[in-house]
C-alpha atoms as a PDB file:
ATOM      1  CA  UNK A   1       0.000   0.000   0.000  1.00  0.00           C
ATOM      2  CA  UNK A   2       1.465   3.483  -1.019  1.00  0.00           C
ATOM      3  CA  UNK A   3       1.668   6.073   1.785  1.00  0.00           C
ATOM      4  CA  UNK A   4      -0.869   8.076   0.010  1.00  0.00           C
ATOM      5  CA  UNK A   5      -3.778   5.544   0.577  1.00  0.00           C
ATOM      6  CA  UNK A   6      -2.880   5.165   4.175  1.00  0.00           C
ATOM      7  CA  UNK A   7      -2.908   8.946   4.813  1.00  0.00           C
ATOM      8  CA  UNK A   8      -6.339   8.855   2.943  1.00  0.00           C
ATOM      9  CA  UNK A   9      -7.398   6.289   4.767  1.00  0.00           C
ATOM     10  CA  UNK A  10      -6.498   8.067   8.043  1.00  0.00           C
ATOM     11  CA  UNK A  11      -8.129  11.297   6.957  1.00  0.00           C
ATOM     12  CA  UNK A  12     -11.433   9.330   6.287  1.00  0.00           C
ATOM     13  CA  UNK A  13     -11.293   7.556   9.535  1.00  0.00           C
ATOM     14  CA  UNK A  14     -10.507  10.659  11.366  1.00  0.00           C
ATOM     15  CA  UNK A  15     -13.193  12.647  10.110  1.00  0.00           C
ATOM     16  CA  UNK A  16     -15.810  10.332  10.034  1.00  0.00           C
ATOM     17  CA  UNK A  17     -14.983  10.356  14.064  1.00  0.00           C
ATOM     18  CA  UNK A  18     -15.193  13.911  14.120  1.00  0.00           C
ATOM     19  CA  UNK A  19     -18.400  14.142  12.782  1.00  0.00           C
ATOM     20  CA  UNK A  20     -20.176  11.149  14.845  1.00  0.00           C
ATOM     21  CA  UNK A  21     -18.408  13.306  18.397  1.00  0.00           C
ATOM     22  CA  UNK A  22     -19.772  16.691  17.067  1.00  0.00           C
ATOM     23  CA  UNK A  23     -23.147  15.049  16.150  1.00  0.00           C
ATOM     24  CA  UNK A  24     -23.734  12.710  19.372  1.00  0.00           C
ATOM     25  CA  UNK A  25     -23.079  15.584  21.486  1.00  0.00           C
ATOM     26  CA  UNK A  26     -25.949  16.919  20.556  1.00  0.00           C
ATOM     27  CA  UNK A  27     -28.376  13.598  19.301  1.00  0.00           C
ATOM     28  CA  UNK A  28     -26.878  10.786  20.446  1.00  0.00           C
ATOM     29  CA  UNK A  29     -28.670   8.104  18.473  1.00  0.00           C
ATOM     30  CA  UNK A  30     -28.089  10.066  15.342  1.00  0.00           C
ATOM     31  CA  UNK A  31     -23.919  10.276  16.405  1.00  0.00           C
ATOM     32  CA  UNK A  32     -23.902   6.488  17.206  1.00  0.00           C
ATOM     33  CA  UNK A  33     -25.390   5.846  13.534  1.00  0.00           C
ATOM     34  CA  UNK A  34     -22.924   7.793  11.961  1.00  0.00           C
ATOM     35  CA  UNK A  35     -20.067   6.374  13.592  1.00  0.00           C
ATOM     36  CA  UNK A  36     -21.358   2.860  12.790  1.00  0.00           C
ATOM     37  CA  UNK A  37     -21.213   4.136   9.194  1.00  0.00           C
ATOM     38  CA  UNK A  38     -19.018   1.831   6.901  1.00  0.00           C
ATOM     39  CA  UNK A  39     -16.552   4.832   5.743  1.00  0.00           C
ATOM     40  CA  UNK A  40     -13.246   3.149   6.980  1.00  0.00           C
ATOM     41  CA  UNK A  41     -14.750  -0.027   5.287  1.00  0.00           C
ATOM     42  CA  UNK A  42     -15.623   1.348   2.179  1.00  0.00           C
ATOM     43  CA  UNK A  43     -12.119   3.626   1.992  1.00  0.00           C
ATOM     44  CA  UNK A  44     -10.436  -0.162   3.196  1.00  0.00           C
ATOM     45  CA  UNK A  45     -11.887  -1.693   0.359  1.00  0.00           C
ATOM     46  CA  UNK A  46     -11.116   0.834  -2.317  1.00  0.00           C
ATOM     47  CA  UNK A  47      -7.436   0.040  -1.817  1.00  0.00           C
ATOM     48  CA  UNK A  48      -7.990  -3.648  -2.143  1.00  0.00           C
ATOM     49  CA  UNK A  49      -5.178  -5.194  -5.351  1.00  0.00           C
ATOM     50  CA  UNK A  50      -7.369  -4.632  -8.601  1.00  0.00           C
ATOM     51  CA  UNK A  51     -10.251  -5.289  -6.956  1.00  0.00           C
ATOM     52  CA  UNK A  52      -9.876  -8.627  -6.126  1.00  0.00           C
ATOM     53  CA  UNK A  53     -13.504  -9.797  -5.685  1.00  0.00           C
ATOM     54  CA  UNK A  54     -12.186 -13.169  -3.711  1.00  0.00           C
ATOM     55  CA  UNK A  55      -9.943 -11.071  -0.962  1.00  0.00           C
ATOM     56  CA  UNK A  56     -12.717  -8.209  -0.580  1.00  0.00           C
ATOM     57  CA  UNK A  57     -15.542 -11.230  -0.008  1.00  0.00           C
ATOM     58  CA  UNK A  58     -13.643 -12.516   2.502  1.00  0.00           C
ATOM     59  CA  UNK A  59     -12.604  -9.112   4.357  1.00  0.00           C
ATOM     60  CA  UNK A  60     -16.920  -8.420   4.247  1.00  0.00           C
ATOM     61  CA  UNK A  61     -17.716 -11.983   5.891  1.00  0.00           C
ATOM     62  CA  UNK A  62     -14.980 -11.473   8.402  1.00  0.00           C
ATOM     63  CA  UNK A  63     -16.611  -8.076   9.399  1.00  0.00           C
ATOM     64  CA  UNK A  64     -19.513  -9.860  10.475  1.00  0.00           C
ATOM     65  CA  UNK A  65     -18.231 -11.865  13.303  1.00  0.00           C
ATOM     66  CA  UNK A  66     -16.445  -8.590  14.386  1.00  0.00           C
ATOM     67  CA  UNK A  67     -20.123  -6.770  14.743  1.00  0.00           C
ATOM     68  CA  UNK A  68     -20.948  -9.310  17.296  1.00  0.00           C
ATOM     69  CA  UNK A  69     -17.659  -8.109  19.538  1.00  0.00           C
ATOM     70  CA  UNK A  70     -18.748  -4.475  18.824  1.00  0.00           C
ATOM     71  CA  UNK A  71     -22.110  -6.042  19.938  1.00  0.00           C
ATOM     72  CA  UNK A  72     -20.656  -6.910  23.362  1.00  0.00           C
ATOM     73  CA  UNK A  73     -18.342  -4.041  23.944  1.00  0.00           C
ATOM     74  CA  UNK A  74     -21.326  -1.477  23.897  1.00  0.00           C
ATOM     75  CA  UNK A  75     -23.372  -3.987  25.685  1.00  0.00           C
ATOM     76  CA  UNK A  76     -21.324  -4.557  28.705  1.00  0.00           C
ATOM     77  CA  UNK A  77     -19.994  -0.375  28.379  1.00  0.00           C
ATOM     78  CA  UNK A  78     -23.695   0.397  28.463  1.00  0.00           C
ATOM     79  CA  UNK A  79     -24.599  -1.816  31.563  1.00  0.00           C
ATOM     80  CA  UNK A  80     -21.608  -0.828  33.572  1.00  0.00           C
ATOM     81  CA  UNK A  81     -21.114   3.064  33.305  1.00  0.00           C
ATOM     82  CA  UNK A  82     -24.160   4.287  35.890  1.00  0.00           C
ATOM     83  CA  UNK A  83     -22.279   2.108  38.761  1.00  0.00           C
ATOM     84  CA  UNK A  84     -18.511   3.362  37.462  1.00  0.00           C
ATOM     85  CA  UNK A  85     -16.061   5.934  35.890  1.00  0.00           C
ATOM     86  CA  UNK A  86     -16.918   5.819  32.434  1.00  0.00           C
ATOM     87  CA  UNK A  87     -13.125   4.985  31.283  1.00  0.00           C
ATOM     88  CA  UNK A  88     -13.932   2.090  33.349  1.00  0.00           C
ATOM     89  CA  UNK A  89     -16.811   0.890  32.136  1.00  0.00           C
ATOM     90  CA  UNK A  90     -15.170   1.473  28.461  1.00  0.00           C
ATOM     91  CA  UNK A  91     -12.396  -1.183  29.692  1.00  0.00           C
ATOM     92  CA  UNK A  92     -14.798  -3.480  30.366  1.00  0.00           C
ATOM     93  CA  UNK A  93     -16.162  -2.805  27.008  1.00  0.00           C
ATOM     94  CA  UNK A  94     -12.758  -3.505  25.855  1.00  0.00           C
ATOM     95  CA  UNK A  95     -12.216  -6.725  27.552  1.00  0.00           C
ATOM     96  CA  UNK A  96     -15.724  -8.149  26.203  1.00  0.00           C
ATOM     97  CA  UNK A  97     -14.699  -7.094  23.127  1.00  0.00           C
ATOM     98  CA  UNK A  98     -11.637  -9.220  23.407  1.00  0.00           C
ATOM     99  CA  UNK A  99     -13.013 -12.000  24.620  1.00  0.00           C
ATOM    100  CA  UNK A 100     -15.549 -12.054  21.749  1.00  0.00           C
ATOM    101  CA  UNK A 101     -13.229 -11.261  19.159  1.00  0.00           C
ATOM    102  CA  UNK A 102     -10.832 -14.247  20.445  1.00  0.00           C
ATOM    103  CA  UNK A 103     -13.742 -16.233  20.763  1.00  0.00           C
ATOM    104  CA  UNK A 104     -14.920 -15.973  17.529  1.00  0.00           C
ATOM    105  CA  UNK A 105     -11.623 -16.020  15.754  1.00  0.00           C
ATOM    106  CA  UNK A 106     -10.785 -19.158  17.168  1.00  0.00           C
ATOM    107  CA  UNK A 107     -14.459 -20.645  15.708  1.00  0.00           C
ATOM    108  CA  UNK A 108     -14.346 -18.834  12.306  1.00  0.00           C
ATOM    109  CA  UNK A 109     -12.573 -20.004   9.268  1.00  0.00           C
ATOM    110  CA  UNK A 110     -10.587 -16.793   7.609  1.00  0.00           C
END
């Protein structure tokens, strides 16, 4: 990968976290949704070799395992930030994420 598609690939990423922060403060739901938004996917993809319909199938399967850890992170984040610090609670988050991720990594076939 040239340095140029990573640095575009950072930009997109970056400002598609911008956005969902600037939005959520204010709607929440709406900042959550955007956030979600497949940007860094789609600007992953577009660097993909020639399009290589075989690789790129396999990167989209793969992300569907990984919304089930995202699944559990917010989950267990959710549940545990009234009783803590939210940093905290986001470790949690973290650590169910892990666990999921591992989990399902060790059950999936790349």
């Amino acid at each position: 990968m040239a340095a140029w598609e990573s640095i575009v690939q950072f930009v997109l990423a970056g400002a598609s976290v911008v956005v969902a922060t600037l939005v959520g403060r204010r709607v929440p739901y709406l900042g959550a949704l955007i956030l979600l938004f497949p940007a860094k996917v789609l600007a992953t993809l577009a660097f993909f070799p020639n399009g290589d319909k075989e690789i790129i199938s396999g990167f989209l399967m793969a992300l569907i395992p990984g919304l089930l850890a995202v699944a559990a992170f917010a989950i267990v984040a959710r549940l545990a930030i009234n009783s803590m610090a939210p940093w905290s609670a986001f470790g949690l988050g973290l650590i169910a994420w892990a666990v999921v991720a591992a989990g399902l990594a060790s059950i999936t076939d790349f």
